[in-house]
PDB file of N, CA and C in Angstrom:
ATOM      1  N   UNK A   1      -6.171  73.220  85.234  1.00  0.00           N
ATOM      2  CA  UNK A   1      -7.215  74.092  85.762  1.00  0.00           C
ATOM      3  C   UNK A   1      -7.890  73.400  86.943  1.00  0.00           C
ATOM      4  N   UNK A   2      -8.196  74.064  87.777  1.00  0.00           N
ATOM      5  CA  UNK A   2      -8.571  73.564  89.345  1.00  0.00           C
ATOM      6  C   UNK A   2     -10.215  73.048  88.877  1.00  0.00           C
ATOM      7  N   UNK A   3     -10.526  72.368  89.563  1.00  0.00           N
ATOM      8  CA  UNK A   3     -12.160  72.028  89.572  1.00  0.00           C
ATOM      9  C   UNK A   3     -12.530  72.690  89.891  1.00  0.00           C
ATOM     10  N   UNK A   4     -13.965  73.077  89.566  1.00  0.00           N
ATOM     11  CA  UNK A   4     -15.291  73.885  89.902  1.00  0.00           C
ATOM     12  C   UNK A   4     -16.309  73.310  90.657  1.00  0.00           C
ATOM     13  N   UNK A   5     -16.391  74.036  91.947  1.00  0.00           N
ATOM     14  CA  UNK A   5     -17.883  73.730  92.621  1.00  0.00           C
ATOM     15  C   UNK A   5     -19.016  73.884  91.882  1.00  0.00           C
ATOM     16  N   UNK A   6     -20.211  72.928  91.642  1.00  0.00           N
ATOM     17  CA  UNK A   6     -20.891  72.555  91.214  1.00  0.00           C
ATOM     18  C   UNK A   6     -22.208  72.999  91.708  1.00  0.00           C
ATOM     19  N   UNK A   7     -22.971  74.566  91.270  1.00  0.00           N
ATOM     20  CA  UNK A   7     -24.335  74.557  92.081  1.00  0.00           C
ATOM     21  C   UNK A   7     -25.500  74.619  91.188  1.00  0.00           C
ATOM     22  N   UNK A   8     -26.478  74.087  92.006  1.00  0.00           N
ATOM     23  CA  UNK A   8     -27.742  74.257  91.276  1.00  0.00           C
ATOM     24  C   UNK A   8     -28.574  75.242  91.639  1.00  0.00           C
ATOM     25  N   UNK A   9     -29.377  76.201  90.345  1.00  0.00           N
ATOM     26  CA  UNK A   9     -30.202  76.777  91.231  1.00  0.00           C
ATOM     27  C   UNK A   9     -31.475  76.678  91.634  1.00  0.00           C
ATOM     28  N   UNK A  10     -32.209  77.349  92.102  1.00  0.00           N
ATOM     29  CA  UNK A  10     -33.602  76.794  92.756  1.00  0.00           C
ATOM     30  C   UNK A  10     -34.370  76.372  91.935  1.00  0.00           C
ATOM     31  N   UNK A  11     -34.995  76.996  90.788  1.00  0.00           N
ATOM     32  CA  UNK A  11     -35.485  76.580  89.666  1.00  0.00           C
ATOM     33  C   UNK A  11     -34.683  75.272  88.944  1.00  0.00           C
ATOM     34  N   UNK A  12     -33.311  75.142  88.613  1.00  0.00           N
ATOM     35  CA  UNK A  12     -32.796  73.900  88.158  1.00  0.00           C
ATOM     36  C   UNK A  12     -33.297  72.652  89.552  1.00  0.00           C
ATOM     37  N   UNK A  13     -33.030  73.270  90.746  1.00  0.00           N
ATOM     38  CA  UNK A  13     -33.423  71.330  91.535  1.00  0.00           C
ATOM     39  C   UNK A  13     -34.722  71.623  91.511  1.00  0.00           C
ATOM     40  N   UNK A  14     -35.333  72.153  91.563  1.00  0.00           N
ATOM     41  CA  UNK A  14     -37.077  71.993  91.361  1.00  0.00           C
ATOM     42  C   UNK A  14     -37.457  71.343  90.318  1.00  0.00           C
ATOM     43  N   UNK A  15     -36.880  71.910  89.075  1.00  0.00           N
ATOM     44  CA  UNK A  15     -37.219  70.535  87.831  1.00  0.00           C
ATOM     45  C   UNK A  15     -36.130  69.465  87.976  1.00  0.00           C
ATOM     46  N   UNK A  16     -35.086  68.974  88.423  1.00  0.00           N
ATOM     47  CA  UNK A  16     -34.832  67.981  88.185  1.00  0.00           C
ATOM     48  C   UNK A  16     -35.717  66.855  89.379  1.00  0.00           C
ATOM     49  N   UNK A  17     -35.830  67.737  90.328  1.00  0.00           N
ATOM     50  CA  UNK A  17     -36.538  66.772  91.649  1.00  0.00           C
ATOM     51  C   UNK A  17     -37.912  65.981  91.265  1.00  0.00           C
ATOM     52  N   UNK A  18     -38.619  67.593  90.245  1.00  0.00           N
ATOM     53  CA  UNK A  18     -40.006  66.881  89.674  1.00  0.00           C
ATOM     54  C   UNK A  18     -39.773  65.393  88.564  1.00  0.00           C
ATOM     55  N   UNK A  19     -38.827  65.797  88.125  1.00  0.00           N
ATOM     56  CA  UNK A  19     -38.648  64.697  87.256  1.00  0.00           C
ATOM     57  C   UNK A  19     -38.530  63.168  87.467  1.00  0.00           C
ATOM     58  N   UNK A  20     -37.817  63.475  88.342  1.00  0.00           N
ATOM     59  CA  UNK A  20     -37.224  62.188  89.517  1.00  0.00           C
ATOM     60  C   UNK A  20     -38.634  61.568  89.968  1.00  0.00           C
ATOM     61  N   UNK A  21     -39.535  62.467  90.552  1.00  0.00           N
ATOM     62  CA  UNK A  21     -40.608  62.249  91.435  1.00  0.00           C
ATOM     63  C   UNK A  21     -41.818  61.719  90.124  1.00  0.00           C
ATOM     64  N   UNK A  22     -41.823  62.721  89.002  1.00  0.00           N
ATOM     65  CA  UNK A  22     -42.328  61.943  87.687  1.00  0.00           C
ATOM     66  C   UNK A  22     -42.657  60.369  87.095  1.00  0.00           C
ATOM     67  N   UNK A  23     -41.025  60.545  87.807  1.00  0.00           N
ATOM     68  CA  UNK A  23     -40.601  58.664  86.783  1.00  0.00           C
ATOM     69  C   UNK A  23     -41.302  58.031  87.840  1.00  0.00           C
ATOM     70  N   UNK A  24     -41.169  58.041  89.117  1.00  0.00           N
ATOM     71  CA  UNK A  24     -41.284  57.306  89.826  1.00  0.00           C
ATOM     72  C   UNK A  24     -42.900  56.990  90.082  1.00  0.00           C
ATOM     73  N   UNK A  25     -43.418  58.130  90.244  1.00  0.00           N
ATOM     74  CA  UNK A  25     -44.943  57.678  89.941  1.00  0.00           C
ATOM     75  C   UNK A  25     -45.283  56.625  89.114  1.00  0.00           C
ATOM     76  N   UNK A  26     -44.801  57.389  87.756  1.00  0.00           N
ATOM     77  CA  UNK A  26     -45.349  56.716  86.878  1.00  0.00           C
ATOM     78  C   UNK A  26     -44.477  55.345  86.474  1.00  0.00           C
ATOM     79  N   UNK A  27     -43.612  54.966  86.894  1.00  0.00           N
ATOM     80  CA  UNK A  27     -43.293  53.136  86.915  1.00  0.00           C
ATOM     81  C   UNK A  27     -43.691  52.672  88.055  1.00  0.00           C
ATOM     82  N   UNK A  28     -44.021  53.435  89.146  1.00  0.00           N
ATOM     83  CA  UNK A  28     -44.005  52.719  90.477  1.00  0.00           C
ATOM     84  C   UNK A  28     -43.189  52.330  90.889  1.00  0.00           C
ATOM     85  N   UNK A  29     -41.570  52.670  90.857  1.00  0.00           N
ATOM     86  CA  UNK A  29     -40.458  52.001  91.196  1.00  0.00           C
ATOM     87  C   UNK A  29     -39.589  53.127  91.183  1.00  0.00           C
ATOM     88  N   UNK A  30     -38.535  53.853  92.110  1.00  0.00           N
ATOM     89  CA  UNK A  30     -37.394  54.529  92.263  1.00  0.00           C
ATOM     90  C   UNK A  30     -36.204  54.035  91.281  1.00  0.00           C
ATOM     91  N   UNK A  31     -36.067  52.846  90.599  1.00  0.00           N
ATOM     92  CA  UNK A  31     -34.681  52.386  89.967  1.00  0.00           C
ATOM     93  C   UNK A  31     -34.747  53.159  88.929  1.00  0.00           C
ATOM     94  N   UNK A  32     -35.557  53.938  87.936  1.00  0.00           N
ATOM     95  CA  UNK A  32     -35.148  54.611  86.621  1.00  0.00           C
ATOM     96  C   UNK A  32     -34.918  56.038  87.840  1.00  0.00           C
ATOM     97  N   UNK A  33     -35.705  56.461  88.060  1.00  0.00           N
ATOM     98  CA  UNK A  33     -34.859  57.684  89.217  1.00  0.00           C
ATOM     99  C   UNK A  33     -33.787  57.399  89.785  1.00  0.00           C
ATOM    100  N   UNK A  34     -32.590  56.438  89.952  1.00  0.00           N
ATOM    101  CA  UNK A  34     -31.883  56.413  90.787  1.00  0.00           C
ATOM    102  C   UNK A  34     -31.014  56.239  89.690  1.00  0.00           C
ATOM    103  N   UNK A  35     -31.567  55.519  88.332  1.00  0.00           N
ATOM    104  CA  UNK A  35     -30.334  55.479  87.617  1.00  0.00           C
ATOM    105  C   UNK A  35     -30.079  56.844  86.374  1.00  0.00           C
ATOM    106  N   UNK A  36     -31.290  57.823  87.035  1.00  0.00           N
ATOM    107  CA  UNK A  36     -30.868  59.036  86.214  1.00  0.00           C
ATOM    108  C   UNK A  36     -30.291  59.701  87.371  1.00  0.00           C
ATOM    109  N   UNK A  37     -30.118  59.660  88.552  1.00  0.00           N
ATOM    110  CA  UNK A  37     -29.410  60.508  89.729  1.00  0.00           C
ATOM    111  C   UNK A  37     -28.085  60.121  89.146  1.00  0.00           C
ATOM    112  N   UNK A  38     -27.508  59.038  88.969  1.00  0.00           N
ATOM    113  CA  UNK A  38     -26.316  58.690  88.660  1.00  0.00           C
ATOM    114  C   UNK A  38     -25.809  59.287  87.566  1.00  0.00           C
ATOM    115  N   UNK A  39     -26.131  58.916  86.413  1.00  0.00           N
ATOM    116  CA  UNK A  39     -25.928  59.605  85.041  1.00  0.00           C
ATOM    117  C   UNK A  39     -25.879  61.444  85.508  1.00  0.00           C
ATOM    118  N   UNK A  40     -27.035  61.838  86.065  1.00  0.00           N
ATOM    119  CA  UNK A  40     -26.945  63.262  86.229  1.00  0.00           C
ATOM    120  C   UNK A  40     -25.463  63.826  87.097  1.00  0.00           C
ATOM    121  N   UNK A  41     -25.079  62.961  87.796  1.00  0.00           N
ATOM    122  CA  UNK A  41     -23.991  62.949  89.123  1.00  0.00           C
ATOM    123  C   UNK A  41     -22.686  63.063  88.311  1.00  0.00           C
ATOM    124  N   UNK A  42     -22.678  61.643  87.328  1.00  0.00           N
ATOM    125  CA  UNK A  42     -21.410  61.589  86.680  1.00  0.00           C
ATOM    126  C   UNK A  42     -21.298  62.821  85.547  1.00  0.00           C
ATOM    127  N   UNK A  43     -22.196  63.523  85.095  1.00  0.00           N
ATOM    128  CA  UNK A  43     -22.293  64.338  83.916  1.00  0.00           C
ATOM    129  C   UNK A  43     -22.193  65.710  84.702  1.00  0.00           C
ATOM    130  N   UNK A  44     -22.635  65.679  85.752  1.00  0.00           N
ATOM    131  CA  UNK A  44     -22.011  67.566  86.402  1.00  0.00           C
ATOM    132  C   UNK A  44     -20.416  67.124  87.006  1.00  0.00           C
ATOM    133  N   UNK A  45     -19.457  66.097  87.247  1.00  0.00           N
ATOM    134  CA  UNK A  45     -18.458  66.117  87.872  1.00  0.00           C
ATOM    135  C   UNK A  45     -17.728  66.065  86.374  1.00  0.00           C
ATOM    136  N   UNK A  46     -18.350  65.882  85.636  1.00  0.00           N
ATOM    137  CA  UNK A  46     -17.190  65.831  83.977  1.00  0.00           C
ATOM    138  C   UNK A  46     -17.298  67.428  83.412  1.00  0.00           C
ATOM    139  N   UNK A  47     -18.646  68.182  83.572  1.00  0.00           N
ATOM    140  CA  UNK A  47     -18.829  69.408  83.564  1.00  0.00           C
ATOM    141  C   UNK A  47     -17.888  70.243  84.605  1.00  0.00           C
ATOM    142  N   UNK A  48     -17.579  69.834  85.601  1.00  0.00           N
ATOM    143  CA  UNK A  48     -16.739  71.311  86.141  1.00  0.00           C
ATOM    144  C   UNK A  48     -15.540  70.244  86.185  1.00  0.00           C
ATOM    145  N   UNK A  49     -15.268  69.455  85.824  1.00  0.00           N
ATOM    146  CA  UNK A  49     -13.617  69.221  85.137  1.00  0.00           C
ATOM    147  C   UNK A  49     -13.117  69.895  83.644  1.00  0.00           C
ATOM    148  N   UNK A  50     -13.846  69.735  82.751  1.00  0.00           N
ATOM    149  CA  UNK A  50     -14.221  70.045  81.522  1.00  0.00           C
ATOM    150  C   UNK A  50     -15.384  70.933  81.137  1.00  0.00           C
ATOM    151  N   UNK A  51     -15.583  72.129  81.707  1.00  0.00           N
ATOM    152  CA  UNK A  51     -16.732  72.073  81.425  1.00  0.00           C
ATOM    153  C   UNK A  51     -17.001  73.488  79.470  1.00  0.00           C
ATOM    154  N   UNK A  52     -16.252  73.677  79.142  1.00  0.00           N
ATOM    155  CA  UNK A  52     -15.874  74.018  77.766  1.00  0.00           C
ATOM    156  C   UNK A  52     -16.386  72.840  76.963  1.00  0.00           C
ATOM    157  N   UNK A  53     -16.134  71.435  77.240  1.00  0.00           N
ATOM    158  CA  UNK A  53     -16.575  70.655  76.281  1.00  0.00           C
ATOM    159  C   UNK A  53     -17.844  70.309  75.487  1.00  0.00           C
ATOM    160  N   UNK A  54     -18.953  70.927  76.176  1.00  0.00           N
ATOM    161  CA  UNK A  54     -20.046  70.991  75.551  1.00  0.00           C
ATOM    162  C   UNK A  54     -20.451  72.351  74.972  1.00  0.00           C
ATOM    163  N   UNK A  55     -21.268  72.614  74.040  1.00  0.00           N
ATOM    164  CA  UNK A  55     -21.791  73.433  73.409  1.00  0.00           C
ATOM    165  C   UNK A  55     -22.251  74.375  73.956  1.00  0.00           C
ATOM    166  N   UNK A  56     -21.628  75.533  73.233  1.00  0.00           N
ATOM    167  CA  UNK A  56     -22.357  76.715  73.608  1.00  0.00           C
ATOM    168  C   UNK A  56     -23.382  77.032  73.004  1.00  0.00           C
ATOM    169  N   UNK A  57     -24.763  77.875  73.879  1.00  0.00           N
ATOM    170  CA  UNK A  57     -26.014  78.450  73.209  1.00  0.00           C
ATOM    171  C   UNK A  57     -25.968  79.866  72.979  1.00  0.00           C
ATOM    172  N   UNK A  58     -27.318  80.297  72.346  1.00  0.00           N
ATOM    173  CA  UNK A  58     -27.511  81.441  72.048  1.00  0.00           C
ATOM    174  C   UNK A  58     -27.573  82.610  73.187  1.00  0.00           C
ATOM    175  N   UNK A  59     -27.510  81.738  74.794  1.00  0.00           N
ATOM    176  CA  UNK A  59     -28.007  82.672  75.447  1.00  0.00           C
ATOM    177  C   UNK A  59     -26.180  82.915  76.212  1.00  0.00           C
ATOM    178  N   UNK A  60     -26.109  84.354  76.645  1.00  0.00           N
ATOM    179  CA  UNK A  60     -24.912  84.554  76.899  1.00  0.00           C
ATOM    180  C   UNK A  60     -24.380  84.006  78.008  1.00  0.00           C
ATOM    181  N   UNK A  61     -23.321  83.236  77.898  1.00  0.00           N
ATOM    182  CA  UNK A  61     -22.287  82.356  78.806  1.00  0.00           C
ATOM    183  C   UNK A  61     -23.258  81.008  79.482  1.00  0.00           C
ATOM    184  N   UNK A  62     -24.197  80.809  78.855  1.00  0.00           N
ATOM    185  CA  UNK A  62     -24.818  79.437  78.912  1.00  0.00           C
ATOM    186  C   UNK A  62     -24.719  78.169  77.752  1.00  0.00           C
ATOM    187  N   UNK A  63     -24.411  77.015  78.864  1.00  0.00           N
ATOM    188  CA  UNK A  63     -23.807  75.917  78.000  1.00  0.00           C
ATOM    189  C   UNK A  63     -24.899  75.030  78.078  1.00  0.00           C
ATOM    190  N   UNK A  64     -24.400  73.893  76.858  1.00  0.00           N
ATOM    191  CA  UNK A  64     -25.615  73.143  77.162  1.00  0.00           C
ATOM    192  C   UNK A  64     -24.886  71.536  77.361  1.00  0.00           C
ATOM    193  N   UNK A  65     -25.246  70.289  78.106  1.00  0.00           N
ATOM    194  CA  UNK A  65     -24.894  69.222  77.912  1.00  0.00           C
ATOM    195  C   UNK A  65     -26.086  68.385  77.918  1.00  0.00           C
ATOM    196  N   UNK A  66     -25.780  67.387  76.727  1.00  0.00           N
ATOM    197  CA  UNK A  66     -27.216  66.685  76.649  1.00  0.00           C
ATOM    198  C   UNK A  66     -27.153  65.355  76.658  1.00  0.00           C
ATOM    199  N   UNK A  67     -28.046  64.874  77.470  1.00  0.00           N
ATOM    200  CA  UNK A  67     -28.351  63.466  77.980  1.00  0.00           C
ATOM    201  C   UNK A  67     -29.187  62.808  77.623  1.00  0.00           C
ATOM    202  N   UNK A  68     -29.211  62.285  75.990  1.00  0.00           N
ATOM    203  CA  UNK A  68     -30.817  62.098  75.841  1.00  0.00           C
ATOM    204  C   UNK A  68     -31.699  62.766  75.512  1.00  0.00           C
ATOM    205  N   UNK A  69     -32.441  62.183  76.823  1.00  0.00           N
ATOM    206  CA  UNK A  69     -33.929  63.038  76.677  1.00  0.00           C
ATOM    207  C   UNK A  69     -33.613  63.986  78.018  1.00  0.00           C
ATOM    208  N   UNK A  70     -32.995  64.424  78.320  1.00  0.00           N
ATOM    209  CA  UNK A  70     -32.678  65.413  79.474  1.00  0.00           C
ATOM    210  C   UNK A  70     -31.614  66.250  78.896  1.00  0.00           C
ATOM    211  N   UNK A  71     -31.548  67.366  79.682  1.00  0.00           N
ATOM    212  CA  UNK A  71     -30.327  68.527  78.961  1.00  0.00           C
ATOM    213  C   UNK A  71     -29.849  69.064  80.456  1.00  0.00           C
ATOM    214  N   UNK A  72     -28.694  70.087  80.310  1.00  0.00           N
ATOM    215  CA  UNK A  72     -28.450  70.355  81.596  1.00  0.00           C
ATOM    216  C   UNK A  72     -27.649  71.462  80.918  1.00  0.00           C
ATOM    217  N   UNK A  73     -28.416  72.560  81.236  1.00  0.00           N
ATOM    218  CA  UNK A  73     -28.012  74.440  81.173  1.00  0.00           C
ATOM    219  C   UNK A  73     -27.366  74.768  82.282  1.00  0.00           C
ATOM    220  N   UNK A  74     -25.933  75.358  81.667  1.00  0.00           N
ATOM    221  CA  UNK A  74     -25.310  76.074  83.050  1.00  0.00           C
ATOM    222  C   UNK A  74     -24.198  76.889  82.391  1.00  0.00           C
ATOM    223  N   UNK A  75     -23.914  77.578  83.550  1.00  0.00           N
ATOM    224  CA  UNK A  75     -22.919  78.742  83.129  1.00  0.00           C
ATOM    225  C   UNK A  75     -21.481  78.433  84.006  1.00  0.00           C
ATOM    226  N   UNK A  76     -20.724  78.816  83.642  1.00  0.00           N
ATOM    227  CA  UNK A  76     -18.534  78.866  83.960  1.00  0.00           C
ATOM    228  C   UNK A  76     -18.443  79.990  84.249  1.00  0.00           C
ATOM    229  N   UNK A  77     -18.072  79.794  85.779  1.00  0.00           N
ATOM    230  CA  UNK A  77     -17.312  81.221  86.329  1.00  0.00           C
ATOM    231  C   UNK A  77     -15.987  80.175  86.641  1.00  0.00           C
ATOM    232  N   UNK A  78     -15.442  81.186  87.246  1.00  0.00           N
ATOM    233  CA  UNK A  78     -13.833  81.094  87.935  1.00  0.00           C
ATOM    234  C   UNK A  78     -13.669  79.945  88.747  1.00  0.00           C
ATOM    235  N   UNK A  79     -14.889  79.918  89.940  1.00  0.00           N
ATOM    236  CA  UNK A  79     -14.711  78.818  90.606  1.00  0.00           C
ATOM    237  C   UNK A  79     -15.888  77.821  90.583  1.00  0.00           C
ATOM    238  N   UNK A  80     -16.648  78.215  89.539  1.00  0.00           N
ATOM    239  CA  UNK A  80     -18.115  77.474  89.897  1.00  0.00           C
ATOM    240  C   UNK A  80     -18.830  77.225  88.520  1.00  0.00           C
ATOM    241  N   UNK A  81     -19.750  76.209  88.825  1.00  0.00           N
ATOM    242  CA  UNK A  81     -20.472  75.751  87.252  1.00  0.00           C
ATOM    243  C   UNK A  81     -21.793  75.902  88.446  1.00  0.00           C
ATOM    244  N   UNK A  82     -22.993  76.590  87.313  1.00  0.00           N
ATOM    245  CA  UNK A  82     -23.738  77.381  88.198  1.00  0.00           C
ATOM    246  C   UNK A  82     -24.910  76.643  86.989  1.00  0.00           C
ATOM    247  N   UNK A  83     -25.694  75.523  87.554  1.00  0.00           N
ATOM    248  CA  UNK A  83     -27.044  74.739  86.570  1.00  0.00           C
ATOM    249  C   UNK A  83     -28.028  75.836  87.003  1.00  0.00           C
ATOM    250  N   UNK A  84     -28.294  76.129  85.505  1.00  0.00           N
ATOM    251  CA  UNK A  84     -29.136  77.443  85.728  1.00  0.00           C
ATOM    252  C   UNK A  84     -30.653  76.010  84.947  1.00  0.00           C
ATOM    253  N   UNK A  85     -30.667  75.295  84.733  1.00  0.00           N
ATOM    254  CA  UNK A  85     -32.158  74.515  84.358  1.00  0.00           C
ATOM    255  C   UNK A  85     -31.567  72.957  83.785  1.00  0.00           C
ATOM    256  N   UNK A  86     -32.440  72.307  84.001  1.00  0.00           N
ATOM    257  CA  UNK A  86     -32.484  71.131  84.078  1.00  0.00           C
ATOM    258  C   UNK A  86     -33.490  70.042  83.519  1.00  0.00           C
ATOM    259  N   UNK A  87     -33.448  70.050  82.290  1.00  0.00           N
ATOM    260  CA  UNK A  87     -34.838  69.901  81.033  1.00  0.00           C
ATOM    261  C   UNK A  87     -34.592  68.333  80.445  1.00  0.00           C
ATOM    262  N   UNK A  88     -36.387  68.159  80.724  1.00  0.00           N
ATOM    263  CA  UNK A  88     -36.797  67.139  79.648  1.00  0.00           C
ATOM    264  C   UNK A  88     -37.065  67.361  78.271  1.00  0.00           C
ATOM    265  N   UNK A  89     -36.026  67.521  77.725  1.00  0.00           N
ATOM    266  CA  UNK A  89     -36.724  67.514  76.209  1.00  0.00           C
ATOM    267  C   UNK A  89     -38.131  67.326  75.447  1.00  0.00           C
ATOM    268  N   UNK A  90     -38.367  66.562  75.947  1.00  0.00           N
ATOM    269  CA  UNK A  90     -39.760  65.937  75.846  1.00  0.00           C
ATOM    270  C   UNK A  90     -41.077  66.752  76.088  1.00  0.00           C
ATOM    271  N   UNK A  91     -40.896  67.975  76.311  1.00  0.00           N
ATOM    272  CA  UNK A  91     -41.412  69.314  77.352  1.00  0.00           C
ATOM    273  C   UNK A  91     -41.368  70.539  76.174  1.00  0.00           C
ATOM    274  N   UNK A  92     -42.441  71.059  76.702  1.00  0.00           N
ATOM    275  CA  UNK A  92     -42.836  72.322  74.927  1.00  0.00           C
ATOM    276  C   UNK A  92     -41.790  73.381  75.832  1.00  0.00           C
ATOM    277  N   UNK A  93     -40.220  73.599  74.416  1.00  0.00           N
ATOM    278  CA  UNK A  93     -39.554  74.300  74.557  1.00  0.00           C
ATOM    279  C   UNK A  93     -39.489  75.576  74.322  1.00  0.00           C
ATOM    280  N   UNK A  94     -41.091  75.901  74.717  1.00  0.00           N
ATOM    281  CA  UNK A  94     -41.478  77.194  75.059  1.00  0.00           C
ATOM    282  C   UNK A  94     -41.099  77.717  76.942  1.00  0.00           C
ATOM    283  N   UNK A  95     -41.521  76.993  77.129  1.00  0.00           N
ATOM    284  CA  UNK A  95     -41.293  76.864  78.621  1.00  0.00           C
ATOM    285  C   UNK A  95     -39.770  76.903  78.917  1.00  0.00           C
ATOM    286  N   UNK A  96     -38.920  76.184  78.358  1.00  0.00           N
ATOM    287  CA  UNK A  96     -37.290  76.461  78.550  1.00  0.00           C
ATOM    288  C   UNK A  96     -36.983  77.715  78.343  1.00  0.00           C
ATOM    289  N   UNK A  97     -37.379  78.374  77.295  1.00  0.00           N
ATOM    290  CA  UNK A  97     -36.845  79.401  76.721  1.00  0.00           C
ATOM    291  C   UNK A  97     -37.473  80.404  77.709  1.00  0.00           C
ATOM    292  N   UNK A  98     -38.677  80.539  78.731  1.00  0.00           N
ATOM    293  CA  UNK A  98     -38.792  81.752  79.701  1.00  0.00           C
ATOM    294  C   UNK A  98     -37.838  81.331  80.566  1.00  0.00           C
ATOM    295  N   UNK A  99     -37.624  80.134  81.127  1.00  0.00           N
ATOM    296  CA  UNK A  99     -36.310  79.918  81.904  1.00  0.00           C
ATOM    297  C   UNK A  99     -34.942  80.577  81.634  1.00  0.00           C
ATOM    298  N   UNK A 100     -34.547  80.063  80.617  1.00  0.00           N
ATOM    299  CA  UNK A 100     -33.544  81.140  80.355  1.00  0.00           C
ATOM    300  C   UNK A 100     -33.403  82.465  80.074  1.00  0.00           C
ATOM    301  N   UNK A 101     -34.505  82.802  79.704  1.00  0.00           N
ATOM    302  CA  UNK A 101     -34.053  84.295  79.587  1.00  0.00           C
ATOM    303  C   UNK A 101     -34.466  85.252  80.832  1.00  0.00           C
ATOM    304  N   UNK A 102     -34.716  84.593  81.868  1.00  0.00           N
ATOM    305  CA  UNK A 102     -35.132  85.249  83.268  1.00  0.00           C
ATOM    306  C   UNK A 102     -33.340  84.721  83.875  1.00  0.00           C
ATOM    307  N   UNK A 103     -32.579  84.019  83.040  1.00  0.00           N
ATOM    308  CA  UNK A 103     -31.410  83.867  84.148  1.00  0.00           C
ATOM    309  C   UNK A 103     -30.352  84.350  83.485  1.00  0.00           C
ATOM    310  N   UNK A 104     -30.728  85.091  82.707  1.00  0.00           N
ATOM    311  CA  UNK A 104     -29.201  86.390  81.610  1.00  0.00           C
ATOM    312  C   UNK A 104     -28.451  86.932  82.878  1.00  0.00           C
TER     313      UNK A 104
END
């Protein structure tokens, strides 16, 4: 099976960017942001090689892969893995759940 282009959508890089921008405040240092850019990098290029391998959710044709304390929601089309959100666990999963159901 051919690889899948890999997109994010506006709402997914808006929370992962805050997050990034999060850590960094709060250690005062870019290296835990740079070493979750990586982890996040290597975990969407294993997703549109594989991207069946992680779990499916309740919400229709959304997958989930989990990193921890981070998760990464997205959906499989034909040519594309489409990060519909991009979550700290750590975060009242009330708030996830209007995310997803505004991206059915």
């Amino acid at each position: 099976m051919a690889k899948r282009n890999v997109i994010w959508t506006r709402t997914a890089d808006i929370q992962f960017v805050g997050i990034l921008e999060y850590w960094v405040k709060r250690n005062k240092s870019n290296t835990y942001s740079k070493k979750l850019v990586k982890l996040v990098s290597e975990r969407t290029k294993q997703i549109a090689d594989e991207p069946l391998i992680y779990k499916a959710t309740d919400f229709k044709d959304v997958r989930l892969a989990s990193m921890g304390n981070f998760s990464i929601y997205y959906k499989v089309a034909d040519n594309e893995i489409t990060i519909t959100a991009f979550w700290d666990n750590r975060q009242n999963p009330k708030k996830l759940l209007e995310i997803l159901e505004n991206k059915k």
